[in-house]
C-alpha atoms as a PDB file:
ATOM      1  CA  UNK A   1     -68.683 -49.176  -3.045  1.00  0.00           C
ATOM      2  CA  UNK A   2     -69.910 -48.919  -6.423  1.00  0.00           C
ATOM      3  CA  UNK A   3     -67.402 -48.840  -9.598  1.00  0.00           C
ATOM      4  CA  UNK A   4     -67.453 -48.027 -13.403  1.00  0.00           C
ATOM      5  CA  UNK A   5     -66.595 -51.671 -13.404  1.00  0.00           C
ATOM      6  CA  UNK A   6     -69.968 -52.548 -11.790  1.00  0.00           C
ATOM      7  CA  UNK A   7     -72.118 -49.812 -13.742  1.00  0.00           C
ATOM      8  CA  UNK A   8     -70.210 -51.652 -17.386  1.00  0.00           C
ATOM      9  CA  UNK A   9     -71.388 -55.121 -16.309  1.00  0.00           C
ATOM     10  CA  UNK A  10     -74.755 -54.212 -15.726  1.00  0.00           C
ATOM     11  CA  UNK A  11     -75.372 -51.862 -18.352  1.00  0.00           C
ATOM     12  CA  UNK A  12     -72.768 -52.517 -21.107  1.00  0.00           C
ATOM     13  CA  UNK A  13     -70.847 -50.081 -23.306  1.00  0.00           C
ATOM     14  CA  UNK A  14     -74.049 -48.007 -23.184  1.00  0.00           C
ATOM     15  CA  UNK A  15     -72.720 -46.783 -19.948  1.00  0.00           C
ATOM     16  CA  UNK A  16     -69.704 -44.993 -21.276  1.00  0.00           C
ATOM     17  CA  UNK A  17     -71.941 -43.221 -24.321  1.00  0.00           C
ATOM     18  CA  UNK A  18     -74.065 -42.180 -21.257  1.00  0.00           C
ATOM     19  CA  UNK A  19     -71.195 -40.416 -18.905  1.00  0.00           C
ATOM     20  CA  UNK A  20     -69.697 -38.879 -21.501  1.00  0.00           C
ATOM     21  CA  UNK A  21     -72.459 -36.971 -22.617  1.00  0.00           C
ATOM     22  CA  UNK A  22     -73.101 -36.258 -19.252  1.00  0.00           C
ATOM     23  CA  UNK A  23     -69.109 -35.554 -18.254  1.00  0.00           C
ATOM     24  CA  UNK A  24     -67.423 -35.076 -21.975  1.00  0.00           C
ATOM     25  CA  UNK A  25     -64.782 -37.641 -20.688  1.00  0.00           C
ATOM     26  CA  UNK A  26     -63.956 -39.447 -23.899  1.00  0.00           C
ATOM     27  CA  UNK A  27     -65.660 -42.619 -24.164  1.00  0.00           C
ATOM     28  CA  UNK A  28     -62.121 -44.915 -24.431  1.00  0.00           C
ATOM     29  CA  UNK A  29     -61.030 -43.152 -21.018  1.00  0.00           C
ATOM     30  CA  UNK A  30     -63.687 -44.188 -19.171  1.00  0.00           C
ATOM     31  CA  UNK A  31     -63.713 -47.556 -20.328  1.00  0.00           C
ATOM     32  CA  UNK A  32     -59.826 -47.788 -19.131  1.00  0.00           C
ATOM     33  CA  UNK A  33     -61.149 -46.748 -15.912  1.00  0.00           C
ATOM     34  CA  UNK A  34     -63.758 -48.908 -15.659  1.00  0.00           C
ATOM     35  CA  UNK A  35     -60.967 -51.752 -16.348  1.00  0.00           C
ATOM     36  CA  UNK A  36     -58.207 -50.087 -14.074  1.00  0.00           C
ATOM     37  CA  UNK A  37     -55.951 -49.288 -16.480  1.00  0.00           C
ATOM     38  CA  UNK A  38     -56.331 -45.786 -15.522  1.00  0.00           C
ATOM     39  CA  UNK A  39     -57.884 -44.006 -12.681  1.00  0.00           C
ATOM     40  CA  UNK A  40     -59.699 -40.818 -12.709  1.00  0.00           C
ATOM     41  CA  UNK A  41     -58.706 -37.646 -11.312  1.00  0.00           C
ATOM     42  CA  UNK A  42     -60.133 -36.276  -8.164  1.00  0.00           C
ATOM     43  CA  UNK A  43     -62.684 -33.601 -10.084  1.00  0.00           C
ATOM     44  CA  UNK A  44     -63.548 -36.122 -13.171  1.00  0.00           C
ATOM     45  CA  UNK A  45     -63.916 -38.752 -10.162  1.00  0.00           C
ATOM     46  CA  UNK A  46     -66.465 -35.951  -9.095  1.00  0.00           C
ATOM     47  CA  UNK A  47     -68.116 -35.004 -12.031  1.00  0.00           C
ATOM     48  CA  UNK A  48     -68.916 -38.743 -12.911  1.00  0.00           C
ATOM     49  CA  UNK A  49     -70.567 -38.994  -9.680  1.00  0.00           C
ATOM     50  CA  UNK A  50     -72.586 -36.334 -10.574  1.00  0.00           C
ATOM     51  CA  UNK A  51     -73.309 -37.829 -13.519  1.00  0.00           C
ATOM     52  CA  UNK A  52     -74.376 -41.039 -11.680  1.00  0.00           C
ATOM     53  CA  UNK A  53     -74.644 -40.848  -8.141  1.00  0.00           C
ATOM     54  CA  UNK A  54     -74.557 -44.519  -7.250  1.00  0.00           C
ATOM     55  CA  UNK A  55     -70.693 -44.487  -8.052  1.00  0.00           C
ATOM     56  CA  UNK A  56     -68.276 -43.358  -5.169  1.00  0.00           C
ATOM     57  CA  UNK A  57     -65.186 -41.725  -5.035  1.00  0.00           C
ATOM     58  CA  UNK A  58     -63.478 -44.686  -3.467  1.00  0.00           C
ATOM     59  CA  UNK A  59     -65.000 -46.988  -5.928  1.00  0.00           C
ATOM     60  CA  UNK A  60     -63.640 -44.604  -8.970  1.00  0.00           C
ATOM     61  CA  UNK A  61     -60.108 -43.592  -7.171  1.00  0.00           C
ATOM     62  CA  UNK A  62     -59.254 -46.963  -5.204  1.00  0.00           C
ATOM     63  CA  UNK A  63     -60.839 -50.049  -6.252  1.00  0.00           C
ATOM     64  CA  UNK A  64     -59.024 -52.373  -8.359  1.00  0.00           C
ATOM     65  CA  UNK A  65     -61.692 -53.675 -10.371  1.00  0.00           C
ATOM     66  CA  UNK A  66     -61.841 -57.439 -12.262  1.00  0.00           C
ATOM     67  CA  UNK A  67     -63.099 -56.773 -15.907  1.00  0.00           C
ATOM     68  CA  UNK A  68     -66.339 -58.836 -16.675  1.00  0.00           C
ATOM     69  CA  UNK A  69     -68.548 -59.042 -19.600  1.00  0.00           C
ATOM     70  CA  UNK A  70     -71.803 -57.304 -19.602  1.00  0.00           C
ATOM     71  CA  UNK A  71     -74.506 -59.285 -18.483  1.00  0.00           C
ATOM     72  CA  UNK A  72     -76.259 -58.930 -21.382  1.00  0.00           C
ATOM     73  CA  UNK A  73     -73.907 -59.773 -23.878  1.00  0.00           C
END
């Protein structure tokens, strides 16, 4: 099960510039997803998949992610 959680700590804030060119989610949504403040709906839970195909839907809709630095910061 990958998460937003997962894709931020390997790749950074980067990530969220990425998906929402790719989605037009708003870049401050997606990072309260990624730190389970909020959780997607069922079609933008879809459409970031799209987007990036090594997230799942129960990784986006049911995971309770732990916030983490990136790696590279």
């Amino acid at each position: 099960m990958s998460t937003l959680a997962d894709l931020y700590s390997k790749e950074g804030p980067s990530v969220f510039a990425r998906l929402h060119q790719a989605t037009g989610a708003n870049q401050k949504y997606l990072y309260q997803i990624a730190i389970g403040v909020r959780r997607p709906s069922p079609d933008m839970a879809r459409r970031l998949i799209q987007a990036e195909p090594s997230l799942t839907l129960d990784g986006l809709l049911f995971a309770q992610p732990t916030p983490k630095e990136p790696s590279n910061a």
